[in-house]
PDB file of N, CA and C in Angstrom:
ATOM      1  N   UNK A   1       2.307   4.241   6.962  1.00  0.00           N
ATOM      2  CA  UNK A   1       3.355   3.260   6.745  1.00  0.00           C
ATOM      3  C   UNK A   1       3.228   2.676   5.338  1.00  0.00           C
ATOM      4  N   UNK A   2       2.246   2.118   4.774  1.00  0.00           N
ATOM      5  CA  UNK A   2       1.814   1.655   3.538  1.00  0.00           C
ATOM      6  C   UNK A   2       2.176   2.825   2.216  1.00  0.00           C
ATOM      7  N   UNK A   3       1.858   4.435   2.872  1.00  0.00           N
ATOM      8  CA  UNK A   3       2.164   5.154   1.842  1.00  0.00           C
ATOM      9  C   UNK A   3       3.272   5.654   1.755  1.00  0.00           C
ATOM     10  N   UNK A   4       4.119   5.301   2.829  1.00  0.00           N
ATOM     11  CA  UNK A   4       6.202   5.159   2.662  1.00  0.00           C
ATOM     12  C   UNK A   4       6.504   4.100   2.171  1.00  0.00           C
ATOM     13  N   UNK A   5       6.016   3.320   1.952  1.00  0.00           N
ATOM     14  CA  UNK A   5       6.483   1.693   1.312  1.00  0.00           C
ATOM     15  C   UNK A   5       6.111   1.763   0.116  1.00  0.00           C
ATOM     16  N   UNK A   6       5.150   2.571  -0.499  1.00  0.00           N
ATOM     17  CA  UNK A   6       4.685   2.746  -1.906  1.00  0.00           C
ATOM     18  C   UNK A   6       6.160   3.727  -2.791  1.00  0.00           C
ATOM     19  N   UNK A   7       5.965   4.850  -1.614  1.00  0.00           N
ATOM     20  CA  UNK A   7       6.770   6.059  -2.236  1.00  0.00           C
ATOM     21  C   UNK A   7       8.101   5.576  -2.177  1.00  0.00           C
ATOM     22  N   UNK A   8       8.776   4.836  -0.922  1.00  0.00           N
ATOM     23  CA  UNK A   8      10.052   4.263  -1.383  1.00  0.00           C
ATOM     24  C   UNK A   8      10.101   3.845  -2.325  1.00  0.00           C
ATOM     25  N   UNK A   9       9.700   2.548  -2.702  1.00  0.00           N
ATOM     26  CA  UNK A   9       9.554   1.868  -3.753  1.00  0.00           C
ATOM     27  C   UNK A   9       9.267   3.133  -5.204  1.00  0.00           C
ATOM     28  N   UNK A  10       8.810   3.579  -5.170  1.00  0.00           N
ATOM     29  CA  UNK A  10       8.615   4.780  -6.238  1.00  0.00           C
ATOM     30  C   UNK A  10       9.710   5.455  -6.648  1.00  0.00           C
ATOM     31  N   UNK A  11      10.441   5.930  -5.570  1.00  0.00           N
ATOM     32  CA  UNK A  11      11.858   6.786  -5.708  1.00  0.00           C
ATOM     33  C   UNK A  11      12.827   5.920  -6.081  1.00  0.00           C
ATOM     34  N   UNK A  12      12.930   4.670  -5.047  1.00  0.00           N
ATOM     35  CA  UNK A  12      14.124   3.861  -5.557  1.00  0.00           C
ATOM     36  C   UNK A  12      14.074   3.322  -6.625  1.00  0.00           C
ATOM     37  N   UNK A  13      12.835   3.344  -7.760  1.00  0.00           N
ATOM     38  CA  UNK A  13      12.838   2.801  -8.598  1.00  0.00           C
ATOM     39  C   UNK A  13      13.300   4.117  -9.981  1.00  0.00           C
ATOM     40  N   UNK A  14      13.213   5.061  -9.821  1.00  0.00           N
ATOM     41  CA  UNK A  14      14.048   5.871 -10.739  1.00  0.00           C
ATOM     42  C   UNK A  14      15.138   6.678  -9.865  1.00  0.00           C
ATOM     43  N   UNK A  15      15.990   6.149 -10.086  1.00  0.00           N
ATOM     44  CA  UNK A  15      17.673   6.667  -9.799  1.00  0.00           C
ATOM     45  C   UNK A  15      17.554   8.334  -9.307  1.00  0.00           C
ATOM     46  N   UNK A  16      18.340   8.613  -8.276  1.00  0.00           N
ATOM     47  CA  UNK A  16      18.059  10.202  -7.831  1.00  0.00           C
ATOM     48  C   UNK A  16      19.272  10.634  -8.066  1.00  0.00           C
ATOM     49  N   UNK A  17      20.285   9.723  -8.616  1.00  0.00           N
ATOM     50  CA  UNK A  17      21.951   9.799  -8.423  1.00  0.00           C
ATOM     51  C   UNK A  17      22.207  11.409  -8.921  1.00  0.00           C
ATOM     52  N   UNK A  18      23.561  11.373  -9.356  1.00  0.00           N
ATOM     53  CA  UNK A  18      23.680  12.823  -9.647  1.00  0.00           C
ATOM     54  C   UNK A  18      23.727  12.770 -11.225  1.00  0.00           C
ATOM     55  N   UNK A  19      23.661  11.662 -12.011  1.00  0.00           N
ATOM     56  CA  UNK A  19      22.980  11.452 -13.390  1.00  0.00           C
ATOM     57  C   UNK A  19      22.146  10.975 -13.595  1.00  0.00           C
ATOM     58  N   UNK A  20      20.896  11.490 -12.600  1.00  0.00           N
ATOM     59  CA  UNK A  20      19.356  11.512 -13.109  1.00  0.00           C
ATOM     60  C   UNK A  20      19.188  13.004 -14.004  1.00  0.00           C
ATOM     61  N   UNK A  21      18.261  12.886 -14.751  1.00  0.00           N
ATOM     62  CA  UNK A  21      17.994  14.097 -15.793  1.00  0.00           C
ATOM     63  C   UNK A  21      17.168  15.194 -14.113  1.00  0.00           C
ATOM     64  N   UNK A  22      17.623  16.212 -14.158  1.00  0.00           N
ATOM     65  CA  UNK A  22      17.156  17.299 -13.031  1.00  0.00           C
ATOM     66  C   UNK A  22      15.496  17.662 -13.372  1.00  0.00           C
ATOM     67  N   UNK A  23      15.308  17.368 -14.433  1.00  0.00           N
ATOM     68  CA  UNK A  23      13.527  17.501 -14.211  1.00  0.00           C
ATOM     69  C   UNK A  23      12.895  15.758 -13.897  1.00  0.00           C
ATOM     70  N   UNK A  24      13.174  15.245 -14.167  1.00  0.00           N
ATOM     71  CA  UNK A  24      13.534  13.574 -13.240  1.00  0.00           C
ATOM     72  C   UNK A  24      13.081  13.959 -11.763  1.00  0.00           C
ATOM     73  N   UNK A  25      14.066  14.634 -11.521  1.00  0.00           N
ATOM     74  CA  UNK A  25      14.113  14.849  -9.810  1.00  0.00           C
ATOM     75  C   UNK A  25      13.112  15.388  -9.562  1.00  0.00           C
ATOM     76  N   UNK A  26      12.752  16.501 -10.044  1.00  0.00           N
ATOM     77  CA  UNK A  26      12.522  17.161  -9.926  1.00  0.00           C
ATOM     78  C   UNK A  26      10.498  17.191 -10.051  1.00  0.00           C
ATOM     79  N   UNK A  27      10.248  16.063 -10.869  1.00  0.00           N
ATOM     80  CA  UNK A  27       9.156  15.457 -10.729  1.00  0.00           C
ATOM     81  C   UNK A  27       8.549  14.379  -9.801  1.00  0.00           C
ATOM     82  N   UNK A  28       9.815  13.803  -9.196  1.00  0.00           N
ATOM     83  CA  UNK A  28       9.885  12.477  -8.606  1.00  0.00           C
ATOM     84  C   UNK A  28       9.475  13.040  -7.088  1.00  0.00           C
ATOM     85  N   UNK A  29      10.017  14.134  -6.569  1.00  0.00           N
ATOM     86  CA  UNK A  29      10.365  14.805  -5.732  1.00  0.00           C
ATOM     87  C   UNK A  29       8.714  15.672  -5.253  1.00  0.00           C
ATOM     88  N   UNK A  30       8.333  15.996  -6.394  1.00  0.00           N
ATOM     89  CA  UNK A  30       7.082  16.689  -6.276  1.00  0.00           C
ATOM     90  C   UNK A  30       5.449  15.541  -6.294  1.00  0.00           C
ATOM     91  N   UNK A  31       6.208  14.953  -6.665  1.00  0.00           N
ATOM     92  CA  UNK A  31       5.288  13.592  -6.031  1.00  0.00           C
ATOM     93  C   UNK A  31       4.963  12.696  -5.217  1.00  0.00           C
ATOM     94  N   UNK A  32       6.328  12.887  -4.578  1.00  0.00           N
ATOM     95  CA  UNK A  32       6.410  12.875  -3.154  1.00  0.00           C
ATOM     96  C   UNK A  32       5.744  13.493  -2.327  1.00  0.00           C
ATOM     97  N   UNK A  33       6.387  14.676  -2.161  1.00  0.00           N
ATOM     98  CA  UNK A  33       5.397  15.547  -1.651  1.00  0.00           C
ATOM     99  C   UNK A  33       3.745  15.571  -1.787  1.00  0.00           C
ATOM    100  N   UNK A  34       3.194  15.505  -2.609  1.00  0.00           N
ATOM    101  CA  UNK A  34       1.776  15.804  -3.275  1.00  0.00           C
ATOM    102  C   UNK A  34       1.208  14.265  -2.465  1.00  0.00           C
ATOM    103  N   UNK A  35       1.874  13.057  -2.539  1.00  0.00           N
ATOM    104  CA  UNK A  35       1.113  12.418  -1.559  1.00  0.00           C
ATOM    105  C   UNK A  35       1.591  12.106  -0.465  1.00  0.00           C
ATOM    106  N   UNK A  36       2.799  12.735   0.301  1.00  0.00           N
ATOM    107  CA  UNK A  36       2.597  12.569   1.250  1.00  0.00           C
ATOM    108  C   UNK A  36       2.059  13.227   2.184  1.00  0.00           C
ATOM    109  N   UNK A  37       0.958  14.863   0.874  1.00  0.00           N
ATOM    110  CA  UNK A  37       0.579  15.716   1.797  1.00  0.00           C
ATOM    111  C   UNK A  37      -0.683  15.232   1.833  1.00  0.00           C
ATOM    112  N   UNK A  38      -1.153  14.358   0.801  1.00  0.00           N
ATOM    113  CA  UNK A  38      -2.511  14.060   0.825  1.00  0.00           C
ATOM    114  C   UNK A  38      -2.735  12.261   1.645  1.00  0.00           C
ATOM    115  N   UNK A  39      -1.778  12.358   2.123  1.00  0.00           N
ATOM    116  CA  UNK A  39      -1.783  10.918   2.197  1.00  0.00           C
ATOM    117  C   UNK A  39      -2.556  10.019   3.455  1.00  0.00           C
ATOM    118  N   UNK A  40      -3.737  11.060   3.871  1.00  0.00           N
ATOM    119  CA  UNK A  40      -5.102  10.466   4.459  1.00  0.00           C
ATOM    120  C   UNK A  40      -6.004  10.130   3.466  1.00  0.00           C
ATOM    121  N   UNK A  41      -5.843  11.210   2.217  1.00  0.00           N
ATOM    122  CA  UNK A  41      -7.272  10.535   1.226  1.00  0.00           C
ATOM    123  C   UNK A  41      -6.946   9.192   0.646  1.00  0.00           C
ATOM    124  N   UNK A  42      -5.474   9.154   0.411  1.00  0.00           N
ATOM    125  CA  UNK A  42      -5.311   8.107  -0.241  1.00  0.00           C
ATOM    126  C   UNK A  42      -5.415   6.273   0.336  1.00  0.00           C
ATOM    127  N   UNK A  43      -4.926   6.395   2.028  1.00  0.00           N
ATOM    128  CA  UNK A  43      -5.542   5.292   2.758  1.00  0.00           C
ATOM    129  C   UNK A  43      -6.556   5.109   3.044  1.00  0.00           C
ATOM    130  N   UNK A  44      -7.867   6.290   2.851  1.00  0.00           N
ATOM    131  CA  UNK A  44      -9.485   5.990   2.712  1.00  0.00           C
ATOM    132  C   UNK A  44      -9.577   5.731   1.353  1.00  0.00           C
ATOM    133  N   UNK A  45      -8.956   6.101   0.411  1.00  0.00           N
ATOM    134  CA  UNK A  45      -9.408   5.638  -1.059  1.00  0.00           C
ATOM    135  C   UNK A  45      -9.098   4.066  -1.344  1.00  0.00           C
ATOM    136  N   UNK A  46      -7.881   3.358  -0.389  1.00  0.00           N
ATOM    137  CA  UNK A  46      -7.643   2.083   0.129  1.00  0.00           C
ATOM    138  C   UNK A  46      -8.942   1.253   0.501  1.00  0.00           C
ATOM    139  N   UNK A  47      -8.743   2.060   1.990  1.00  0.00           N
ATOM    140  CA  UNK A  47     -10.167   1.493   2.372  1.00  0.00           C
ATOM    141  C   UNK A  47     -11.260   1.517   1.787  1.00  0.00           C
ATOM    142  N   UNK A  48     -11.407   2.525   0.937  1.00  0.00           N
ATOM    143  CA  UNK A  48     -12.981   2.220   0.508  1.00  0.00           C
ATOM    144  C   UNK A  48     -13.006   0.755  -0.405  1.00  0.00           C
ATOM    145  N   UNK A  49     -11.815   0.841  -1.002  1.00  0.00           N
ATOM    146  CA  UNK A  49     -11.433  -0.247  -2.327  1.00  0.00           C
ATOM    147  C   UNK A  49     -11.829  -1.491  -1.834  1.00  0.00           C
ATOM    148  N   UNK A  50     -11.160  -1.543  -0.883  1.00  0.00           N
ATOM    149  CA  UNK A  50     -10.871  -2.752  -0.011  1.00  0.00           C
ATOM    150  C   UNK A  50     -12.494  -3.349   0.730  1.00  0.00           C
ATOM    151  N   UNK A  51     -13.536  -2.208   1.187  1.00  0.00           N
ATOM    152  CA  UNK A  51     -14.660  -2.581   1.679  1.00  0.00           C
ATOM    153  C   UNK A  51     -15.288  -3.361   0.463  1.00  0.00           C
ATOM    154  N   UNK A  52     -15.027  -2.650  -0.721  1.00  0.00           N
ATOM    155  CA  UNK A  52     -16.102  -3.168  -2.252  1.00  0.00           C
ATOM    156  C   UNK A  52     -15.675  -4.239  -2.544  1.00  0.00           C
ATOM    157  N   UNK A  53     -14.659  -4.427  -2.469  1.00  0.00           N
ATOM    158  CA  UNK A  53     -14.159  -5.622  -2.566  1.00  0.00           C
ATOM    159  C   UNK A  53     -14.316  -6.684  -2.398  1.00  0.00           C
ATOM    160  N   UNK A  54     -14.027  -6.508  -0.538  1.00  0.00           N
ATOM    161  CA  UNK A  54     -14.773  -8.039   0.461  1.00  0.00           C
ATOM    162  C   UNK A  54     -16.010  -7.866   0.441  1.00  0.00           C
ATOM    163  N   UNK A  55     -17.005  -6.725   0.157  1.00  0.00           N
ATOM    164  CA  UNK A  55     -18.548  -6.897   0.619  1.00  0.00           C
ATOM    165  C   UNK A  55     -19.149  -7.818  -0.758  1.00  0.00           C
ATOM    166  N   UNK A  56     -17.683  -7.573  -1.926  1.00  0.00           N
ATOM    167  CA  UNK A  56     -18.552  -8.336  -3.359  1.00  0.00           C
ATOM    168  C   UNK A  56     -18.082 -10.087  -2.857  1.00  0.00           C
ATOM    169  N   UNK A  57     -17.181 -10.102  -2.006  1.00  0.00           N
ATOM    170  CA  UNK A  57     -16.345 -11.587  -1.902  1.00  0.00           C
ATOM    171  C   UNK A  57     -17.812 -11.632  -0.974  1.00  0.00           C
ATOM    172  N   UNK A  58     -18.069 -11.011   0.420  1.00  0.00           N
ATOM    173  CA  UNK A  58     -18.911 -11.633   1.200  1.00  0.00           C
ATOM    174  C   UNK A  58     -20.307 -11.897   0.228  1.00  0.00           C
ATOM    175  N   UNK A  59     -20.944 -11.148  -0.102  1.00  0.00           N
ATOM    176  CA  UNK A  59     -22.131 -11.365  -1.571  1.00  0.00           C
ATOM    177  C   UNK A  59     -21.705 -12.463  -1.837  1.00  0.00           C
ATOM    178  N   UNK A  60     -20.872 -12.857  -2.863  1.00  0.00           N
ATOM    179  CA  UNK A  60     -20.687 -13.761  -3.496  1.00  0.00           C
ATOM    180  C   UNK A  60     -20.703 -15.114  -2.803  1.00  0.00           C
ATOM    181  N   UNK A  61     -20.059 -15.395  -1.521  1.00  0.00           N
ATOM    182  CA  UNK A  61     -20.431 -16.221  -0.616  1.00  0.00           C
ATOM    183  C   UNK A  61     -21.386 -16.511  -0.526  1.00  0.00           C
ATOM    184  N   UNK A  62     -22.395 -15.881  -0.498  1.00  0.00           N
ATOM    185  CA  UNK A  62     -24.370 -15.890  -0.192  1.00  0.00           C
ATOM    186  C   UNK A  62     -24.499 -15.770   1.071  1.00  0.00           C
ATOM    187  N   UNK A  63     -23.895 -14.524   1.844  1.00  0.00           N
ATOM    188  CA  UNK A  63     -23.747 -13.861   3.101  1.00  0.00           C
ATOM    189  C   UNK A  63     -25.533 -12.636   2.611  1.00  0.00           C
ATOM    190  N   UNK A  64     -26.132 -12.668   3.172  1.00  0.00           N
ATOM    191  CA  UNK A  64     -27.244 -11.565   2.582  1.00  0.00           C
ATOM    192  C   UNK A  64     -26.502  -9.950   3.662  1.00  0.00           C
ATOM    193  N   UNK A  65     -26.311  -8.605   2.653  1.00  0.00           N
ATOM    194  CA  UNK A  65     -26.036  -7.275   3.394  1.00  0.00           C
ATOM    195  C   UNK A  65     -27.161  -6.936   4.430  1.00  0.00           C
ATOM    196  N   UNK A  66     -26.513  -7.484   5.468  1.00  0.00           N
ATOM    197  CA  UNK A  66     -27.551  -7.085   6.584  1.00  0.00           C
ATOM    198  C   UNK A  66     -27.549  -7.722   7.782  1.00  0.00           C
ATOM    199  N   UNK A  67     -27.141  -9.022   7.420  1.00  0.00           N
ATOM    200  CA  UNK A  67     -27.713  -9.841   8.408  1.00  0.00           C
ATOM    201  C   UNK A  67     -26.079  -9.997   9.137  1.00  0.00           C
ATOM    202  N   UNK A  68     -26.326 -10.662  10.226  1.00  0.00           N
ATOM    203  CA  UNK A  68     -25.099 -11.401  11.039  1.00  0.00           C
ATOM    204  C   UNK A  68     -23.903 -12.058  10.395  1.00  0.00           C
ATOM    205  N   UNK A  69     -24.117 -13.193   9.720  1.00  0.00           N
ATOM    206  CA  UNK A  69     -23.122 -13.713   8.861  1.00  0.00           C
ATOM    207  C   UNK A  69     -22.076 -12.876   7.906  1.00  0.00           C
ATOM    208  N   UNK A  70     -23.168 -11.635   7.117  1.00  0.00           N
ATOM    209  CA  UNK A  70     -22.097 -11.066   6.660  1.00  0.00           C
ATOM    210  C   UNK A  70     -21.188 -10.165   7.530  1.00  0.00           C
ATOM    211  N   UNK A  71     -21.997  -9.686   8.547  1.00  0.00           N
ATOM    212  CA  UNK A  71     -21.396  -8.728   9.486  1.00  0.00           C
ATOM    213  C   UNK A  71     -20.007  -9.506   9.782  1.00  0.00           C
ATOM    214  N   UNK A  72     -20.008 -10.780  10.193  1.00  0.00           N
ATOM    215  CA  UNK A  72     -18.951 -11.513  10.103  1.00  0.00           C
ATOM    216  C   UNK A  72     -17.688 -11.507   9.644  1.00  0.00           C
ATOM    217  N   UNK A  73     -18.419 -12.355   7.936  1.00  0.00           N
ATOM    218  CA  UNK A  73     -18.016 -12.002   7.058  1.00  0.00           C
ATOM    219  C   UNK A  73     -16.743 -11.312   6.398  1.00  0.00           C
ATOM    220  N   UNK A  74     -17.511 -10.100   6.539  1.00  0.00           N
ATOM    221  CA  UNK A  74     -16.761  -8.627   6.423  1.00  0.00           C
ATOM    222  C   UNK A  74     -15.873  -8.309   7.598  1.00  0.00           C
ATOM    223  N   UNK A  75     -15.728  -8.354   8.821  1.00  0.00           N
ATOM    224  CA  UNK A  75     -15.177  -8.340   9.471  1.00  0.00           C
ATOM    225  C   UNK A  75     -13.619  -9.426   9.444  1.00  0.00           C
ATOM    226  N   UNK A  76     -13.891 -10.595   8.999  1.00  0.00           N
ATOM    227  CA  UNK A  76     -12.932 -11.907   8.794  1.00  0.00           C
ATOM    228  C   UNK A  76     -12.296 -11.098   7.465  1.00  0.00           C
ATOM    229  N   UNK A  77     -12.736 -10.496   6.413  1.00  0.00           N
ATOM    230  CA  UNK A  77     -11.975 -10.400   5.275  1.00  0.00           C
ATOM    231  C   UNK A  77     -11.420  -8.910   5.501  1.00  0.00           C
ATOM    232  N   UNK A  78     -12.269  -7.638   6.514  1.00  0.00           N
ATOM    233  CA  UNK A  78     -10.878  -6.989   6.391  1.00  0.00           C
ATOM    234  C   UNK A  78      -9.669  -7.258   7.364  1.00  0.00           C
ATOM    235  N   UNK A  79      -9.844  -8.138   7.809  1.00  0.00           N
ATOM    236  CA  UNK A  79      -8.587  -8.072   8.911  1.00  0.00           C
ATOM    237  C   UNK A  79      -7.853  -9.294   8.229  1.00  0.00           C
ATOM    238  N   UNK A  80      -8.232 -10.105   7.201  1.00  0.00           N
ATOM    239  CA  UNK A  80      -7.226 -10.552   6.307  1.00  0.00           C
ATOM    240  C   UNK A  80      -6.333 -10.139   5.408  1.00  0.00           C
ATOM    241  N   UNK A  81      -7.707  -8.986   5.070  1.00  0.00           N
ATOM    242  CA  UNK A  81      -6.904  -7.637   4.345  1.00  0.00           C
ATOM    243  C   UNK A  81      -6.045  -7.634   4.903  1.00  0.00           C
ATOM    244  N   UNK A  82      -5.840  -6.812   6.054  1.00  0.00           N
ATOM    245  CA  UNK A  82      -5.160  -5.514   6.616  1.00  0.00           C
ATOM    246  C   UNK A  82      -3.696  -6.638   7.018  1.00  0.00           C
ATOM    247  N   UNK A  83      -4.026  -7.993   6.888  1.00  0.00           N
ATOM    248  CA  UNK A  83      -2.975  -9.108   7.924  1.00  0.00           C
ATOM    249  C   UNK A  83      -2.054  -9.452   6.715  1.00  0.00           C
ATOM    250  N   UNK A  84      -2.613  -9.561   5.392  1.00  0.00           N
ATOM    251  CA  UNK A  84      -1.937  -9.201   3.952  1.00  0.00           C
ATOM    252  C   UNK A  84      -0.926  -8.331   3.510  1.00  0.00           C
ATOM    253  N   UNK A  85      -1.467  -6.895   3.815  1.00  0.00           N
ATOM    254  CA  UNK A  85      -1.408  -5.746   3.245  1.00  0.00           C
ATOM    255  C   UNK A  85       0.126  -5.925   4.460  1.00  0.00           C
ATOM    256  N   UNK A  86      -0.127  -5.634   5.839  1.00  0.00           N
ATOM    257  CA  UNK A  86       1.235  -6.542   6.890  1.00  0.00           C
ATOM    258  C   UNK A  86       2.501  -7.330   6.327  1.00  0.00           C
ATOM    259  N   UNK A  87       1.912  -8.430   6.172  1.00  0.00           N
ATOM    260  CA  UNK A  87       2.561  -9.365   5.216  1.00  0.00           C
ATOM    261  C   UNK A  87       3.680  -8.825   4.366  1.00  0.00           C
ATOM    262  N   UNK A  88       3.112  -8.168   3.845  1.00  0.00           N
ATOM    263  CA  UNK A  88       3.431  -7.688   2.262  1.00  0.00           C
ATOM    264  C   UNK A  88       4.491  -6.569   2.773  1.00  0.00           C
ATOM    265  N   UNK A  89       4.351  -5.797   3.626  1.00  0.00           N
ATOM    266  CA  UNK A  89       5.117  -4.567   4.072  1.00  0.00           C
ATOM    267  C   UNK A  89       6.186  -5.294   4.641  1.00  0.00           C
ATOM    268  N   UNK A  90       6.147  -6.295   5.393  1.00  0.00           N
ATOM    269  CA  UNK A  90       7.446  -6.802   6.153  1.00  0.00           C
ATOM    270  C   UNK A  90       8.105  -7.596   4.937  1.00  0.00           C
ATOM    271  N   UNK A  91       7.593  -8.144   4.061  1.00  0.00           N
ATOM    272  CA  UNK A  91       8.402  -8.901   2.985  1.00  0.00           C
ATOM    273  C   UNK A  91       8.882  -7.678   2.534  1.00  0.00           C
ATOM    274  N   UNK A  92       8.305  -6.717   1.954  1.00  0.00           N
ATOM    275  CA  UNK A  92       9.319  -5.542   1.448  1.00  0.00           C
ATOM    276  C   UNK A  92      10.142  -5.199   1.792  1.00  0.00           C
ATOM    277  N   UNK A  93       9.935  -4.982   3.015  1.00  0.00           N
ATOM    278  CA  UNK A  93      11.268  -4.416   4.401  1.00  0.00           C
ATOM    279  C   UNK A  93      12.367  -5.044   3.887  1.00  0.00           C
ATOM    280  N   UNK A  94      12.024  -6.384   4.313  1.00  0.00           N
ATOM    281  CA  UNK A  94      13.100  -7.465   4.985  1.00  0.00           C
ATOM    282  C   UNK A  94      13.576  -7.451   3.136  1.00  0.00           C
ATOM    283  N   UNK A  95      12.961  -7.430   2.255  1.00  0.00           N
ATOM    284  CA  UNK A  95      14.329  -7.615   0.964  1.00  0.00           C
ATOM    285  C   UNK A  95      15.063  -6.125   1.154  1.00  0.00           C
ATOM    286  N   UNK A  96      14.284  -5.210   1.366  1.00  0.00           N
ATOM    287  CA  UNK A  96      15.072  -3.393   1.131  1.00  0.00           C
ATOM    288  C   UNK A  96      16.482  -3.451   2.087  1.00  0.00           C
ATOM    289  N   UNK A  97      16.084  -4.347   3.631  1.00  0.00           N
ATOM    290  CA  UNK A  97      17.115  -3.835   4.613  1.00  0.00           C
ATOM    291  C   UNK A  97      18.023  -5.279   3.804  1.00  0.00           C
ATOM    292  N   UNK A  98      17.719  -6.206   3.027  1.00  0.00           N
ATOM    293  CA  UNK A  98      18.971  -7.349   2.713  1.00  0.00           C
ATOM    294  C   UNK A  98      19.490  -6.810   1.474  1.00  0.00           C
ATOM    295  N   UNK A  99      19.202  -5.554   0.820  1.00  0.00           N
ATOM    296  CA  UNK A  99      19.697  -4.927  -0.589  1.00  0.00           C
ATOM    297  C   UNK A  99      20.454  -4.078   0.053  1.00  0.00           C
ATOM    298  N   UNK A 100      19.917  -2.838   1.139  1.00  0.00           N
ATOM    299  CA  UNK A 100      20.892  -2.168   1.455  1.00  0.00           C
ATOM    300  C   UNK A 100      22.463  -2.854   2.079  1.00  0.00           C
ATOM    301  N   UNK A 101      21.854  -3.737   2.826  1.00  0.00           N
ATOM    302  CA  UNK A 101      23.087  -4.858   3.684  1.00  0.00           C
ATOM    303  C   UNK A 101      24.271  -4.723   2.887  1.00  0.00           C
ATOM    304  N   UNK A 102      23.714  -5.322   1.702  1.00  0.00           N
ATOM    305  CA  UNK A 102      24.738  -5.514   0.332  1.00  0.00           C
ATOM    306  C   UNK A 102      25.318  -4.573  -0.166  1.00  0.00           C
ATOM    307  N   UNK A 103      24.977  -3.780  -0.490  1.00  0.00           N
ATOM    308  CA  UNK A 103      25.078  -2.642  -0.844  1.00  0.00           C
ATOM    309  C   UNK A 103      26.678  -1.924  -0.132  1.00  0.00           C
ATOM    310  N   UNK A 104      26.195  -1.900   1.124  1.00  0.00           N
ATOM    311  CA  UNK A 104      26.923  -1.331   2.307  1.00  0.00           C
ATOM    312  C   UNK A 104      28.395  -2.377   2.047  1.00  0.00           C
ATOM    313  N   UNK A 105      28.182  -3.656   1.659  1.00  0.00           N
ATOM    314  CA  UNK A 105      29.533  -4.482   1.531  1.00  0.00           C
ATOM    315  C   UNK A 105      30.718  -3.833   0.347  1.00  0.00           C
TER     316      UNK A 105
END
């Protein structure tokens, strides 16, 4: 879901009309493809981002790697992540389906 909300956003942002330049398309198109064939490595390349991330936020807290607290921790910040990353997908939505709305008028 995250890597259709990227790639929309990707396509709709250079014009596919019928006066886009045809190698335009034609690149836009093949990039598509290329991640949406790979597009398990790229939500573990997420996740991994996302673990280094909160384990430097939990560190930085003065959580010690190991013990209970951070286990915590880490647990509280990826599911803030992931409640974010949510967030963020339904705000996209909800402007894409109020552009098309318009659009359609």
């Amino acid at each position: 879901m995250k890597l259709q909300a990227s790639l929309t956003v990707l396509v709709r942002s250079h014009s596919l009309s019928t006066g886009a330049a045809p190698l335009v398309k034609t690149l836009l198109l093949s990039t598509l493809v290329v991640f949406t064939l790979s597009g398990c490595g790229v939500d573990k390349m997420i996740r991994d981002d996302d673990m280094k991330e909160n384990r430097s936020k939990c560190v930085d807290y003065g959580f010690r790697p190991g013990s209970d607290e951070f286990a915590n921790c880490m647990e509280r910040s990826m599911e803030n992540t992931e409640q974010e990353r949510e967030r963020s997908y339904r705000d996209y939505k909800r402007r894409e389906d109020a552009r098309e709305a318009r659009e359609k008028k």
